[in-house]
PDB file of N, CA and C in Angstrom:
ATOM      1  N   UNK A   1      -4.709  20.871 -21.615  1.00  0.00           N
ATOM      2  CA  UNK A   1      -4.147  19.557 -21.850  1.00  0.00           C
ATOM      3  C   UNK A   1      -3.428  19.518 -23.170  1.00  0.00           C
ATOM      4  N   UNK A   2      -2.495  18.296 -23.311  1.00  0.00           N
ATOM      5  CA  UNK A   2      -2.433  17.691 -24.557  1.00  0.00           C
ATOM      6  C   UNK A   2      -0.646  18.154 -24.865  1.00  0.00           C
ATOM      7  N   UNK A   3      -0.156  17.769 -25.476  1.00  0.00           N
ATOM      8  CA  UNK A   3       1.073  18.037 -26.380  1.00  0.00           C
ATOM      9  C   UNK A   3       1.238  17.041 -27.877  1.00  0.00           C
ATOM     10  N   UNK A   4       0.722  16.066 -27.647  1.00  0.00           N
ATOM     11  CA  UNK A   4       0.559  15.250 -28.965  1.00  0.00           C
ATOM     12  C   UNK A   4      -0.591  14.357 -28.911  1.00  0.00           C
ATOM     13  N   UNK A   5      -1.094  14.026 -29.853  1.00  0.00           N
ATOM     14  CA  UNK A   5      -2.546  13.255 -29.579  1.00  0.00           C
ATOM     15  C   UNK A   5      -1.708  12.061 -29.192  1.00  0.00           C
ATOM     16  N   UNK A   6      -0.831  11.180 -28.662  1.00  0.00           N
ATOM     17  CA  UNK A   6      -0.606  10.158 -28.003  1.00  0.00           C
ATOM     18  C   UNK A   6      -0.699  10.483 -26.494  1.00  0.00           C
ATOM     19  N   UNK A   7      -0.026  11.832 -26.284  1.00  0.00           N
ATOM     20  CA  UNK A   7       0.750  11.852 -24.967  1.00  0.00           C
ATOM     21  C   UNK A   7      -0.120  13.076 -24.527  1.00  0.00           C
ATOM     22  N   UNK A   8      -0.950  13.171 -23.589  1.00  0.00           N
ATOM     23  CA  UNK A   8      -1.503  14.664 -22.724  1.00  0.00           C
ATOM     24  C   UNK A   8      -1.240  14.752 -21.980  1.00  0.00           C
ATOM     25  N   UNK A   9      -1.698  16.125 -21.409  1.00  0.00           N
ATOM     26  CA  UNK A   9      -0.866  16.572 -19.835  1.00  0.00           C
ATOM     27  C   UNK A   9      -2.042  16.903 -18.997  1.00  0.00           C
ATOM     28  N   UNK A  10      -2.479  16.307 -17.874  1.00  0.00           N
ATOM     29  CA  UNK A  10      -3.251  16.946 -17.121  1.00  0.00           C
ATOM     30  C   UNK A  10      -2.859  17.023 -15.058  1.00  0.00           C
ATOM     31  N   UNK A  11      -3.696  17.618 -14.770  1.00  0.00           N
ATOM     32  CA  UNK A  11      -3.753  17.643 -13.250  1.00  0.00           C
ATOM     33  C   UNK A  11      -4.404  16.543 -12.714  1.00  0.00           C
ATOM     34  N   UNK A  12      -3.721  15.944 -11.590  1.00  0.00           N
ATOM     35  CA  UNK A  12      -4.372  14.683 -11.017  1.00  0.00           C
ATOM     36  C   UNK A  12      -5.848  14.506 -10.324  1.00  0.00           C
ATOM     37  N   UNK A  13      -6.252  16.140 -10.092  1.00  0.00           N
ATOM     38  CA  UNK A  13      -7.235  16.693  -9.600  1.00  0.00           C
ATOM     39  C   UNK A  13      -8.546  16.731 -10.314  1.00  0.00           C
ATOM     40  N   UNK A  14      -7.978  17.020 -11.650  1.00  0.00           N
ATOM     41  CA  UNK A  14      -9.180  16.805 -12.495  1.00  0.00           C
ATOM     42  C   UNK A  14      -9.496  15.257 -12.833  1.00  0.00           C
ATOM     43  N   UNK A  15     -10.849  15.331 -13.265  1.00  0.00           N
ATOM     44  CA  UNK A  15     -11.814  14.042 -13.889  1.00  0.00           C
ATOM     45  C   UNK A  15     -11.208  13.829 -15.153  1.00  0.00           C
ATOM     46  N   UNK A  16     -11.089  11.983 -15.294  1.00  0.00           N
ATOM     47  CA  UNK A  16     -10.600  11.945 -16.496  1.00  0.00           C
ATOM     48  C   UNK A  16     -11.378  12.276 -17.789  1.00  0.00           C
ATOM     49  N   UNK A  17     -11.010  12.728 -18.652  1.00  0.00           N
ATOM     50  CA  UNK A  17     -12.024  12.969 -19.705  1.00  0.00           C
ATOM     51  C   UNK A  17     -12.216  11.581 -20.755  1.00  0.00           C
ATOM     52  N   UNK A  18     -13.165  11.271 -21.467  1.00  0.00           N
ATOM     53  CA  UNK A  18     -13.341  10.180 -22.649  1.00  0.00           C
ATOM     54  C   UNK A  18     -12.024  10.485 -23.776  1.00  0.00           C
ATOM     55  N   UNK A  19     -11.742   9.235 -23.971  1.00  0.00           N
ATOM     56  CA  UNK A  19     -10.042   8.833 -25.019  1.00  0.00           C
ATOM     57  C   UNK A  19      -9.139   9.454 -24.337  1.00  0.00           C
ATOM     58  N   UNK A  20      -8.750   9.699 -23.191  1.00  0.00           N
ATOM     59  CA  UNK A  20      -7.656  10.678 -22.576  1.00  0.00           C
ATOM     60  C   UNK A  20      -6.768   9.244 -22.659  1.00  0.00           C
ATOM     61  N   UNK A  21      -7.367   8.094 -22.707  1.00  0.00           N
ATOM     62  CA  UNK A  21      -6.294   6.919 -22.382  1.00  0.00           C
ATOM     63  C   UNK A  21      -5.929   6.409 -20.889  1.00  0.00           C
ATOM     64  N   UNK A  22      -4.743   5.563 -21.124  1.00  0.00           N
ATOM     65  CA  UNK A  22      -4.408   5.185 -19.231  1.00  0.00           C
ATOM     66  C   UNK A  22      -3.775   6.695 -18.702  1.00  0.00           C
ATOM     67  N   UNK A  23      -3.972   7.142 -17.740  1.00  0.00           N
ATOM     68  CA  UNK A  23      -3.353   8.069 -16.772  1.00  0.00           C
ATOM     69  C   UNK A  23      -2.234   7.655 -15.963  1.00  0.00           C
ATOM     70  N   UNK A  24      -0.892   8.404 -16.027  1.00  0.00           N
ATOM     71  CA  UNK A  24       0.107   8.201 -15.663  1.00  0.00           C
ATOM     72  C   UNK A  24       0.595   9.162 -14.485  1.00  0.00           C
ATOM     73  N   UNK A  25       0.953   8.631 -13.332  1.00  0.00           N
ATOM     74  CA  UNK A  25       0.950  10.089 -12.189  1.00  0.00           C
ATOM     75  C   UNK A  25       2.526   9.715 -12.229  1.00  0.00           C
ATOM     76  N   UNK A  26       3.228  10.946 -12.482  1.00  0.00           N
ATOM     77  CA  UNK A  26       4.890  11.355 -13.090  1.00  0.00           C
ATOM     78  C   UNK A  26       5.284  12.136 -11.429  1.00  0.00           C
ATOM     79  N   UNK A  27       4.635  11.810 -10.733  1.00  0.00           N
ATOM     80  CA  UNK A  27       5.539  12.871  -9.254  1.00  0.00           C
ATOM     81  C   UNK A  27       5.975  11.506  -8.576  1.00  0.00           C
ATOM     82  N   UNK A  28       6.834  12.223  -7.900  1.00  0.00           N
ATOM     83  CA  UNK A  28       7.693  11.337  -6.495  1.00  0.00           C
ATOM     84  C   UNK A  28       6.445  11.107  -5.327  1.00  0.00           C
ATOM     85  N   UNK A  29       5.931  12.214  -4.942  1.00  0.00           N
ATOM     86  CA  UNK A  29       4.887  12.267  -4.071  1.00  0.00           C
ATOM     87  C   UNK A  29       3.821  11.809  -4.164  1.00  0.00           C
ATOM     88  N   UNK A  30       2.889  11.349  -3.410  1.00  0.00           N
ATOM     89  CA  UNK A  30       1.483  11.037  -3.627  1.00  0.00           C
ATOM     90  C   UNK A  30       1.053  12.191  -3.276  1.00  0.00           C
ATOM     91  N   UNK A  31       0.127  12.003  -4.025  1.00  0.00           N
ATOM     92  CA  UNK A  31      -0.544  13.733  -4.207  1.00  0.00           C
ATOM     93  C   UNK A  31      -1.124  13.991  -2.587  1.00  0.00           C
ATOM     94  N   UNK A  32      -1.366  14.753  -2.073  1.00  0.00           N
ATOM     95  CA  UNK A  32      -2.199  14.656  -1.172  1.00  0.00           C
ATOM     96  C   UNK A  32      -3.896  14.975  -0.817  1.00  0.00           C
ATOM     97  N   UNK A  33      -4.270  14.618  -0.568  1.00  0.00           N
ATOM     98  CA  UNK A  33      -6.056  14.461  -0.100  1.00  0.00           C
ATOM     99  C   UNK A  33      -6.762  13.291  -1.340  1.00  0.00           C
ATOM    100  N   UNK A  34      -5.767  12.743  -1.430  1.00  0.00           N
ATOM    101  CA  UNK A  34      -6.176  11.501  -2.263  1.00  0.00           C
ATOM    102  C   UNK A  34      -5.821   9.940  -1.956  1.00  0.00           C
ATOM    103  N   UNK A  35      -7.039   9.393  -2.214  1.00  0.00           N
ATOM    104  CA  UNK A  35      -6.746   7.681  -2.020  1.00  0.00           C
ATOM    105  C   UNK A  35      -5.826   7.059  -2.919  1.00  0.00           C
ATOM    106  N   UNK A  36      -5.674   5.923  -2.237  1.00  0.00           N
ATOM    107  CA  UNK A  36      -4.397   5.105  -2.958  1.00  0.00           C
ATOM    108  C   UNK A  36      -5.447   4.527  -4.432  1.00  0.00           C
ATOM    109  N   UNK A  37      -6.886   4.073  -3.993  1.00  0.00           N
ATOM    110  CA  UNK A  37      -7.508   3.717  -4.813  1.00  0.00           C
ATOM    111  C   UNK A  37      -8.108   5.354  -6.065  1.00  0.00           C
ATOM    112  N   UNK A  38      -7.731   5.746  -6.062  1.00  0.00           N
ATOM    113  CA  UNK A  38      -8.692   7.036  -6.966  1.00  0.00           C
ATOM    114  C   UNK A  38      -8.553   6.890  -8.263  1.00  0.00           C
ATOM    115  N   UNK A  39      -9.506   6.613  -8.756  1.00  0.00           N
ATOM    116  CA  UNK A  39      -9.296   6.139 -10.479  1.00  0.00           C
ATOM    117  C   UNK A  39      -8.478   7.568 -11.312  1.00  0.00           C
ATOM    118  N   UNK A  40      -8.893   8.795 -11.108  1.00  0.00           N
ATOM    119  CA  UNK A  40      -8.019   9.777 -11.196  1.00  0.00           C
ATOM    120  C   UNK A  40      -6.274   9.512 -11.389  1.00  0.00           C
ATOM    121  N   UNK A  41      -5.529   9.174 -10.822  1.00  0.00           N
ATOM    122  CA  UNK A  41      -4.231   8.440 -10.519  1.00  0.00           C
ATOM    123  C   UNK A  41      -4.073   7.716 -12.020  1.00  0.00           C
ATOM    124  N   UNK A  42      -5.012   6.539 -11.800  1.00  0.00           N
ATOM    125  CA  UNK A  42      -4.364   5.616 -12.852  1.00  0.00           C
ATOM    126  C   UNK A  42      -3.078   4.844 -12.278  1.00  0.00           C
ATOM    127  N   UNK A  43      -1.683   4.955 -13.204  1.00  0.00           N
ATOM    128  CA  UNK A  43      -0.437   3.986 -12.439  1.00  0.00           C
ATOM    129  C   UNK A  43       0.328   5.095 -12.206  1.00  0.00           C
ATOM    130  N   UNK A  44       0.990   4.918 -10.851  1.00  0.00           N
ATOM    131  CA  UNK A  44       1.718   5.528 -10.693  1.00  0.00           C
ATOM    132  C   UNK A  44       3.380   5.329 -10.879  1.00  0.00           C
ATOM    133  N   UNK A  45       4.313   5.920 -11.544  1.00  0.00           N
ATOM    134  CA  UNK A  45       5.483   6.121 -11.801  1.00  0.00           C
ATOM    135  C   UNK A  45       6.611   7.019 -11.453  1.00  0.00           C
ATOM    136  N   UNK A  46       6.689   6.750  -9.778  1.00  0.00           N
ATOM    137  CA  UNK A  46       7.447   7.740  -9.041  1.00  0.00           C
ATOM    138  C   UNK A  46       9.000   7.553  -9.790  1.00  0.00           C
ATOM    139  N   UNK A  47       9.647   6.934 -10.291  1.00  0.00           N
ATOM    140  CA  UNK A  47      10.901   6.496 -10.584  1.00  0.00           C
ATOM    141  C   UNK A  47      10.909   7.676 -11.849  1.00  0.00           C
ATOM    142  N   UNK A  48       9.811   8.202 -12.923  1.00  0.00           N
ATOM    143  CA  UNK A  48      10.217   8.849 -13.824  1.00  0.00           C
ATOM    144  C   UNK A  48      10.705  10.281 -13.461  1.00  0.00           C
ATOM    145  N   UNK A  49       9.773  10.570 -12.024  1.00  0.00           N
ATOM    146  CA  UNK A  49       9.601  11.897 -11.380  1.00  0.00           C
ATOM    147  C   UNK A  49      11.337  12.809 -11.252  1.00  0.00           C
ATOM    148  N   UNK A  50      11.528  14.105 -11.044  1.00  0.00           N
ATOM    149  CA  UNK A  50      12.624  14.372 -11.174  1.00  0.00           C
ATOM    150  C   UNK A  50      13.106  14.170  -9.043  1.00  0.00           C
ATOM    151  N   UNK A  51      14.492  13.817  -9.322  1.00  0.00           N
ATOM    152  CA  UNK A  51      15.091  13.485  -8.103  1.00  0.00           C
ATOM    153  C   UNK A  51      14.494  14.960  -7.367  1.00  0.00           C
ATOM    154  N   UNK A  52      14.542  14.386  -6.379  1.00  0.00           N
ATOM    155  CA  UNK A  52      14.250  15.149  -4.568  1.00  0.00           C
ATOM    156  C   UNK A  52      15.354  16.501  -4.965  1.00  0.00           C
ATOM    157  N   UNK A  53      16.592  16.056  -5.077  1.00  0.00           N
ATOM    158  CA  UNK A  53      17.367  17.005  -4.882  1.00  0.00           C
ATOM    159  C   UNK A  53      17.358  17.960  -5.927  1.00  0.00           C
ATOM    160  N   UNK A  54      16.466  17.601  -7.183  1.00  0.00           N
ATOM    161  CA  UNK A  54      16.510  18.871  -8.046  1.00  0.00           C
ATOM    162  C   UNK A  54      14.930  19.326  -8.358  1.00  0.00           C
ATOM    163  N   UNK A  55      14.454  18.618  -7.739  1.00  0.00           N
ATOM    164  CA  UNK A  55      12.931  19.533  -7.580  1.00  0.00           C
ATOM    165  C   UNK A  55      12.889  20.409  -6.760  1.00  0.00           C
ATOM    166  N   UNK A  56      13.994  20.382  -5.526  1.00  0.00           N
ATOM    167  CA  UNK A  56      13.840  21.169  -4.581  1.00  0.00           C
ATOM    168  C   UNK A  56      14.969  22.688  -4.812  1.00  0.00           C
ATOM    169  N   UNK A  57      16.043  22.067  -5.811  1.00  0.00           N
ATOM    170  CA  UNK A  57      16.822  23.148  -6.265  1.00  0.00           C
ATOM    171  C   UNK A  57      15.952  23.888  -7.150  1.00  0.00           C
ATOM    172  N   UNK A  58      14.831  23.514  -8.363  1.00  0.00           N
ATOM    173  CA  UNK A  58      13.758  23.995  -9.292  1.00  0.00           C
ATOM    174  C   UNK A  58      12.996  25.106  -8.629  1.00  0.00           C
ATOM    175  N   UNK A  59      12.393  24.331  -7.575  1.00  0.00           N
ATOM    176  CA  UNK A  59      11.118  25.045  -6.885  1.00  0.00           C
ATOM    177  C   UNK A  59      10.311  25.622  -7.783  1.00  0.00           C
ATOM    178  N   UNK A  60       9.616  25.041  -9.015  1.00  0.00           N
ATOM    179  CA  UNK A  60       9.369  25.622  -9.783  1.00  0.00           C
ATOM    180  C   UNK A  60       9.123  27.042 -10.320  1.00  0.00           C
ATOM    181  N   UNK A  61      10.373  27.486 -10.118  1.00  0.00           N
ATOM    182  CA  UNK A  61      10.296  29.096 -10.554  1.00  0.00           C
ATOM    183  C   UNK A  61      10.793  29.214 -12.266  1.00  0.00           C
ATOM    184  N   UNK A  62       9.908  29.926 -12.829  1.00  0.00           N
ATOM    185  CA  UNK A  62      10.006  29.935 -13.887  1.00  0.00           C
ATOM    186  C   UNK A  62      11.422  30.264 -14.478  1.00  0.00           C
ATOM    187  N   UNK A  63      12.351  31.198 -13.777  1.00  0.00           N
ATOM    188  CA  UNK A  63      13.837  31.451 -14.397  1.00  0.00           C
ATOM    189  C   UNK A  63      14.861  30.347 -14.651  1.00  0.00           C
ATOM    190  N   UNK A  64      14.476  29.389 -13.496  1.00  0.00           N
ATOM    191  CA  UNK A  64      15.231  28.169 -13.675  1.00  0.00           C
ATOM    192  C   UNK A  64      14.771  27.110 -14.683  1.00  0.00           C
ATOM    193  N   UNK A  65      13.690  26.884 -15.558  1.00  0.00           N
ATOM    194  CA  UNK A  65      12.853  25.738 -16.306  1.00  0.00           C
ATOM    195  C   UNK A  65      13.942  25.442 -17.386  1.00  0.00           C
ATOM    196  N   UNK A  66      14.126  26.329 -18.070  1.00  0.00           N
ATOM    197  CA  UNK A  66      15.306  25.518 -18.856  1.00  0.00           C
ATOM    198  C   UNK A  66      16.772  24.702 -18.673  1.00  0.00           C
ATOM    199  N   UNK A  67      16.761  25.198 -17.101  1.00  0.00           N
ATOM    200  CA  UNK A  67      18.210  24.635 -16.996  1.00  0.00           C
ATOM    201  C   UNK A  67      17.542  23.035 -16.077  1.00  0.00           C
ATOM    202  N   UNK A  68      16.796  23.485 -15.655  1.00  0.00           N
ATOM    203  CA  UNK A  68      15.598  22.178 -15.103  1.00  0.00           C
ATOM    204  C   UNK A  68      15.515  20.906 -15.676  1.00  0.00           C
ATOM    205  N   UNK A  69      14.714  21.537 -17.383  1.00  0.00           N
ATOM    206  CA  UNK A  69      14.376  20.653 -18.229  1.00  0.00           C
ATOM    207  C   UNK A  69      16.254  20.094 -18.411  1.00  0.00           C
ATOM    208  N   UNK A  70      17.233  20.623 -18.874  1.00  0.00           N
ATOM    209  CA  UNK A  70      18.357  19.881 -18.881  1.00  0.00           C
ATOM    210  C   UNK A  70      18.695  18.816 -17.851  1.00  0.00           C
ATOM    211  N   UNK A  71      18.669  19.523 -16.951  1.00  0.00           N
ATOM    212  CA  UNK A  71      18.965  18.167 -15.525  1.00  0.00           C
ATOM    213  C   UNK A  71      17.601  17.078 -15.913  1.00  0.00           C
ATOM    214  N   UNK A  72      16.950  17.651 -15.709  1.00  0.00           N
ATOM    215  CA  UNK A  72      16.065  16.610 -15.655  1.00  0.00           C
ATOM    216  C   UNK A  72      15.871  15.853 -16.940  1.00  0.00           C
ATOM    217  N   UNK A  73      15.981  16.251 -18.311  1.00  0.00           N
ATOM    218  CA  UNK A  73      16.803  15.164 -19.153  1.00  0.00           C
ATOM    219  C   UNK A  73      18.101  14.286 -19.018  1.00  0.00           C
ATOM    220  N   UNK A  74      18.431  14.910 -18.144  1.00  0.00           N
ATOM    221  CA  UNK A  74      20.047  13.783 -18.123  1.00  0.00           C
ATOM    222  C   UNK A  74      19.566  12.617 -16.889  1.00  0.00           C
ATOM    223  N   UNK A  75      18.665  13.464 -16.306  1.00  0.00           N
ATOM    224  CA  UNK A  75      18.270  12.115 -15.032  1.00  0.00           C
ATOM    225  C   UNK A  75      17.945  11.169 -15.529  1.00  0.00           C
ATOM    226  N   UNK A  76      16.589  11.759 -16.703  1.00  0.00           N
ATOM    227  CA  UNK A  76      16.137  10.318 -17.298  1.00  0.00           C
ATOM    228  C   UNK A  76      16.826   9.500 -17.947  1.00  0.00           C
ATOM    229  N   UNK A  77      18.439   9.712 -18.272  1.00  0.00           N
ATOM    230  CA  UNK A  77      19.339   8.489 -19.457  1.00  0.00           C
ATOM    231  C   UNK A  77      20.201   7.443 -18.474  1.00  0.00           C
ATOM    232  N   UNK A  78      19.650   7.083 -17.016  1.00  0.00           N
ATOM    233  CA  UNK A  78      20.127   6.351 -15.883  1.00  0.00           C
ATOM    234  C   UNK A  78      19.322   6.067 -14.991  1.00  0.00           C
ATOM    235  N   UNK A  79      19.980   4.367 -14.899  1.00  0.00           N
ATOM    236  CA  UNK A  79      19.327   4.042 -13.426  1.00  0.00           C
ATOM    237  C   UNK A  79      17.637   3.858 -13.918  1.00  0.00           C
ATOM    238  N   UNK A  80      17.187   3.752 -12.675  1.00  0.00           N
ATOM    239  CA  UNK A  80      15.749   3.210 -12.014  1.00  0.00           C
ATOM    240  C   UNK A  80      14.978   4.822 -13.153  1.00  0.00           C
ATOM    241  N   UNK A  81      15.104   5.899 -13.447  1.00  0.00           N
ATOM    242  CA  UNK A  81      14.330   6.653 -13.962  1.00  0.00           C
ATOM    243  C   UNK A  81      14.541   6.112 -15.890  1.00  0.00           C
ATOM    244  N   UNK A  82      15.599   6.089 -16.069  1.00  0.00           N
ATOM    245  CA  UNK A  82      16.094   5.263 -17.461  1.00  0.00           C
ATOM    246  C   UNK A  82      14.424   4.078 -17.709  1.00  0.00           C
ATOM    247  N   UNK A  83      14.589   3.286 -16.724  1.00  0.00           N
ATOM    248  CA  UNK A  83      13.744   2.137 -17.064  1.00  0.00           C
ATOM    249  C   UNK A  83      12.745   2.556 -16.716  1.00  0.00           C
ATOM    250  N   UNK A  84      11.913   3.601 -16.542  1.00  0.00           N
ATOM    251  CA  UNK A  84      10.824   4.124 -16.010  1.00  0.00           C
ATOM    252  C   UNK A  84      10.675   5.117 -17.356  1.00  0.00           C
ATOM    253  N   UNK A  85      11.063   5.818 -18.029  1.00  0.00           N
ATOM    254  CA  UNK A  85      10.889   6.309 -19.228  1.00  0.00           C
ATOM    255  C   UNK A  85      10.695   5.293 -20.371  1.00  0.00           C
ATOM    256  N   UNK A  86      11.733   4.014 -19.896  1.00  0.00           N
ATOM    257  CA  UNK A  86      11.355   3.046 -21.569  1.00  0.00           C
ATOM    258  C   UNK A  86      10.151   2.258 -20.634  1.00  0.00           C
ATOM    259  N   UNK A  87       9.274   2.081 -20.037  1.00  0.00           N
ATOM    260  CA  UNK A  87       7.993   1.579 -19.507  1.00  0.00           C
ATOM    261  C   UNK A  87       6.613   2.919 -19.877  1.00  0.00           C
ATOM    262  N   UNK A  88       7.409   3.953 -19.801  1.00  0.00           N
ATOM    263  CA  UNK A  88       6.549   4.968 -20.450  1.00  0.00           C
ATOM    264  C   UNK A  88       6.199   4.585 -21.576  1.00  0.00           C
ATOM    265  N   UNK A  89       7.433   4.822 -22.585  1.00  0.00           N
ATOM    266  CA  UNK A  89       7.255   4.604 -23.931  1.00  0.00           C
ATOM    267  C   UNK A  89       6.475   4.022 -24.145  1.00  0.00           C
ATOM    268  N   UNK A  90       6.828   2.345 -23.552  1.00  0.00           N
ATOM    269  CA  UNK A  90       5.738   1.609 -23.935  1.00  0.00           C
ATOM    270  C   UNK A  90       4.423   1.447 -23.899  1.00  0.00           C
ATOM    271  N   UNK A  91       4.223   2.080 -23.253  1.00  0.00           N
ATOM    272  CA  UNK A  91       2.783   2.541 -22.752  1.00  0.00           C
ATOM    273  C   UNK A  91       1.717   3.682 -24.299  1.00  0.00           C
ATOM    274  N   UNK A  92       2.912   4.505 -24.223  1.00  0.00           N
ATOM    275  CA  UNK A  92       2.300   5.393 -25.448  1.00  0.00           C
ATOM    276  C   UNK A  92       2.449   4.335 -26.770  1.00  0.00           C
ATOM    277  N   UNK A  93       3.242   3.959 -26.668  1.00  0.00           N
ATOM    278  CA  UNK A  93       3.265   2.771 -28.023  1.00  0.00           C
ATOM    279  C   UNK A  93       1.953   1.994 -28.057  1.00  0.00           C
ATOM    280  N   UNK A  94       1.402   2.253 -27.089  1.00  0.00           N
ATOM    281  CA  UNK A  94      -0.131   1.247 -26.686  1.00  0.00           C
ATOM    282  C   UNK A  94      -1.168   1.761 -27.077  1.00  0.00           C
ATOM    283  N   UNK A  95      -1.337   3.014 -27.004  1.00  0.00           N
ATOM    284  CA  UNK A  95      -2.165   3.981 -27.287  1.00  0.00           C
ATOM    285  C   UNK A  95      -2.117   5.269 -26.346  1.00  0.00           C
ATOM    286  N   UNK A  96      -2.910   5.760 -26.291  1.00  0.00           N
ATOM    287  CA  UNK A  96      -3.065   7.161 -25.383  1.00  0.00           C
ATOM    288  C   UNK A  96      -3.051   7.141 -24.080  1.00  0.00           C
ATOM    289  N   UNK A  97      -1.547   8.410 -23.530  1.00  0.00           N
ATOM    290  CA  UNK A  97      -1.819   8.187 -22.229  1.00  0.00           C
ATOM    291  C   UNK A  97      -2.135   9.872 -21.931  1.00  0.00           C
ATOM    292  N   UNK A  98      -2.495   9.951 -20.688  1.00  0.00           N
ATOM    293  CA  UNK A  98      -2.813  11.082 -20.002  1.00  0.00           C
ATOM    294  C   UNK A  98      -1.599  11.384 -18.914  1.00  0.00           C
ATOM    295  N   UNK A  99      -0.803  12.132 -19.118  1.00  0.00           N
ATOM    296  CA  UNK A  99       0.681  12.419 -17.661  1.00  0.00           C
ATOM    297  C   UNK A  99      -0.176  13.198 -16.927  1.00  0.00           C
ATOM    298  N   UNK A 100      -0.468  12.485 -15.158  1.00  0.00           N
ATOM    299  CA  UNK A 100      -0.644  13.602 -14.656  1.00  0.00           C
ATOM    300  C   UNK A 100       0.351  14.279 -13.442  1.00  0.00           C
ATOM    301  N   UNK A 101      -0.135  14.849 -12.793  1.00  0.00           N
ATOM    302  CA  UNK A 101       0.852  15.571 -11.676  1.00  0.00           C
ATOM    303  C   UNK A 101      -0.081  16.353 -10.597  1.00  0.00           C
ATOM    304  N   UNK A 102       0.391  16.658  -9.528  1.00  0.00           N
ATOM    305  CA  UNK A 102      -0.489  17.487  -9.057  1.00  0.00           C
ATOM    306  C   UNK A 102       0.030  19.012  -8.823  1.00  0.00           C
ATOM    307  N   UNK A 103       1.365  19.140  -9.470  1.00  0.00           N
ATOM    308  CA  UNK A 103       2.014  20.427  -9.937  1.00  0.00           C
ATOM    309  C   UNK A 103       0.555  21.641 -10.489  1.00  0.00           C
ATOM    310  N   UNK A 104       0.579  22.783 -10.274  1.00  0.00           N
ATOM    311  CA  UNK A 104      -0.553  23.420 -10.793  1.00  0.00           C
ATOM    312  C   UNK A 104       0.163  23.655 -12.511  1.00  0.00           C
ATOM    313  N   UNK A 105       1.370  24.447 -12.542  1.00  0.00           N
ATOM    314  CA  UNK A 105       1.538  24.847 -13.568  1.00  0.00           C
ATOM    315  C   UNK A 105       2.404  23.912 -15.135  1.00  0.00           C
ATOM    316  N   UNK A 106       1.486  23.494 -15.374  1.00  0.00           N
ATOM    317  CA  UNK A 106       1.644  21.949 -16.018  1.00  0.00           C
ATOM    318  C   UNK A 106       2.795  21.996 -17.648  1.00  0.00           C
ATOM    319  N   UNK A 107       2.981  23.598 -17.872  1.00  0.00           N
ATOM    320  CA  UNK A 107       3.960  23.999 -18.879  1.00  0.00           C
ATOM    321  C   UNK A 107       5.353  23.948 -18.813  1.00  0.00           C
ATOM    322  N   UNK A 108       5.343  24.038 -17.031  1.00  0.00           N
ATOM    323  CA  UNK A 108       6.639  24.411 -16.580  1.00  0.00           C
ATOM    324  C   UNK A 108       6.441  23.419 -15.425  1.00  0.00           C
ATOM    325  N   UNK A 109       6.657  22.383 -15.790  1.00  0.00           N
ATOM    326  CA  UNK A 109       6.688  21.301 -15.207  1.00  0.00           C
ATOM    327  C   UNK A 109       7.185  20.074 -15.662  1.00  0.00           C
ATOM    328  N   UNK A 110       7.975  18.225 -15.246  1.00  0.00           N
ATOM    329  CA  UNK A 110       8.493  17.933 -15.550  1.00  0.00           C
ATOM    330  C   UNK A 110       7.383  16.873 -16.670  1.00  0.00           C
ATOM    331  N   UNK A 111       5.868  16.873 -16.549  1.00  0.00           N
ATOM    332  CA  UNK A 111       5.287  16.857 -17.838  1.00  0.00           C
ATOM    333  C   UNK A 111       5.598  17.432 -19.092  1.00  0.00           C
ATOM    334  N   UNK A 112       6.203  18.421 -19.036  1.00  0.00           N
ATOM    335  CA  UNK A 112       6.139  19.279 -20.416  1.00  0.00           C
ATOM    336  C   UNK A 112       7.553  18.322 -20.970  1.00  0.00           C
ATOM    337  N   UNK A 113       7.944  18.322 -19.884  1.00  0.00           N
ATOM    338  CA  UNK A 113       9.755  17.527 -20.532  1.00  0.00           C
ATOM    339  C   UNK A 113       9.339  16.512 -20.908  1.00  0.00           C
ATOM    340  N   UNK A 114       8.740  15.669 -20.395  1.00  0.00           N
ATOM    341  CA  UNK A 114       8.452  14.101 -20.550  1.00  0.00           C
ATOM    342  C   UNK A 114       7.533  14.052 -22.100  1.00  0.00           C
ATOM    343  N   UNK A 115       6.520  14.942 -22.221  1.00  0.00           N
ATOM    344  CA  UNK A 115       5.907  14.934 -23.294  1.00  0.00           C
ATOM    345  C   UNK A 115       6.693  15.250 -24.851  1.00  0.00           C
ATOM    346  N   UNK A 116       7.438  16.227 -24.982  1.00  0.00           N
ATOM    347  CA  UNK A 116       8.683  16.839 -25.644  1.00  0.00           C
ATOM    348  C   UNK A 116       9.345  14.982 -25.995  1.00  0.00           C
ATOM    349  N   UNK A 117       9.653  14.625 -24.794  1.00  0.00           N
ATOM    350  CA  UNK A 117      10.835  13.330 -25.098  1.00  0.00           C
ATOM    351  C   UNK A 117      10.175  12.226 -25.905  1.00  0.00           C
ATOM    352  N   UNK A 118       8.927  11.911 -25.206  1.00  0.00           N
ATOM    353  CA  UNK A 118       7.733  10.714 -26.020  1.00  0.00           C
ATOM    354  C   UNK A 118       7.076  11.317 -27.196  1.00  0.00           C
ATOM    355  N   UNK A 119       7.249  12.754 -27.652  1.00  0.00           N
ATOM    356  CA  UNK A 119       6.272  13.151 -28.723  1.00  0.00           C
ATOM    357  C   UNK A 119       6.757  12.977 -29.824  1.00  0.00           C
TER     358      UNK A 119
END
């Protein structure tokens, strides 16, 4: 976990830990084998998630992450993901949040970007 003591990164899978803060689920998808109710989740914020069409160009393979993290910074300065990053903010402005995902590899993922931008 973690990138700044405001902002951490975890898996949606895991239990929240004590001071992790509100939990933020950053995917388009609902995770699957999970309830709509699962305290795990927390709020969900499909609008910050990176578009369909470039998660699927990503596929998270590690050769592509930097050119990734670019697209997927420019997604966030528009539109419905724009106002879904300044609702983030505000959130960390609140105190501690937890980003989760149900991505396994949470470095190379669009957590690591999001944390980088709020840190």
């Amino acid at each position: 976990m973690g990138s700044t003591a405001q902002v951490r990164l975890a898996r949606v899978y895991e239990q929240p830990e004590p001071g992790e803060g509100q939990r933020v689920l950053a995917d388009r998808l609902w995770p699957r084998g999970m309830k709509k109710t699962d305290p795990r989740v927390g709020h969900w914020l499909p609008a910050i998630a990176p578009s369909t069409d470039l998660r699927h160009w990503y596929d998270h393979k590690p050769e592509r992450y930097d050119e990734f993290a670019v697209r997927y910074t420019k997604e966030l300065q528009s539109g419905e993901a724009a106002e879904a990053l300044e609702q983030l903010r505000g959130m960390v402005h609140d105190g501690p949040v937890t980003l989760v995902t149900a991505t396994r590899d949470l470095e190379l993922s669009q957590l690591s970007v999001l944390a980088k931008l709020l840190g």
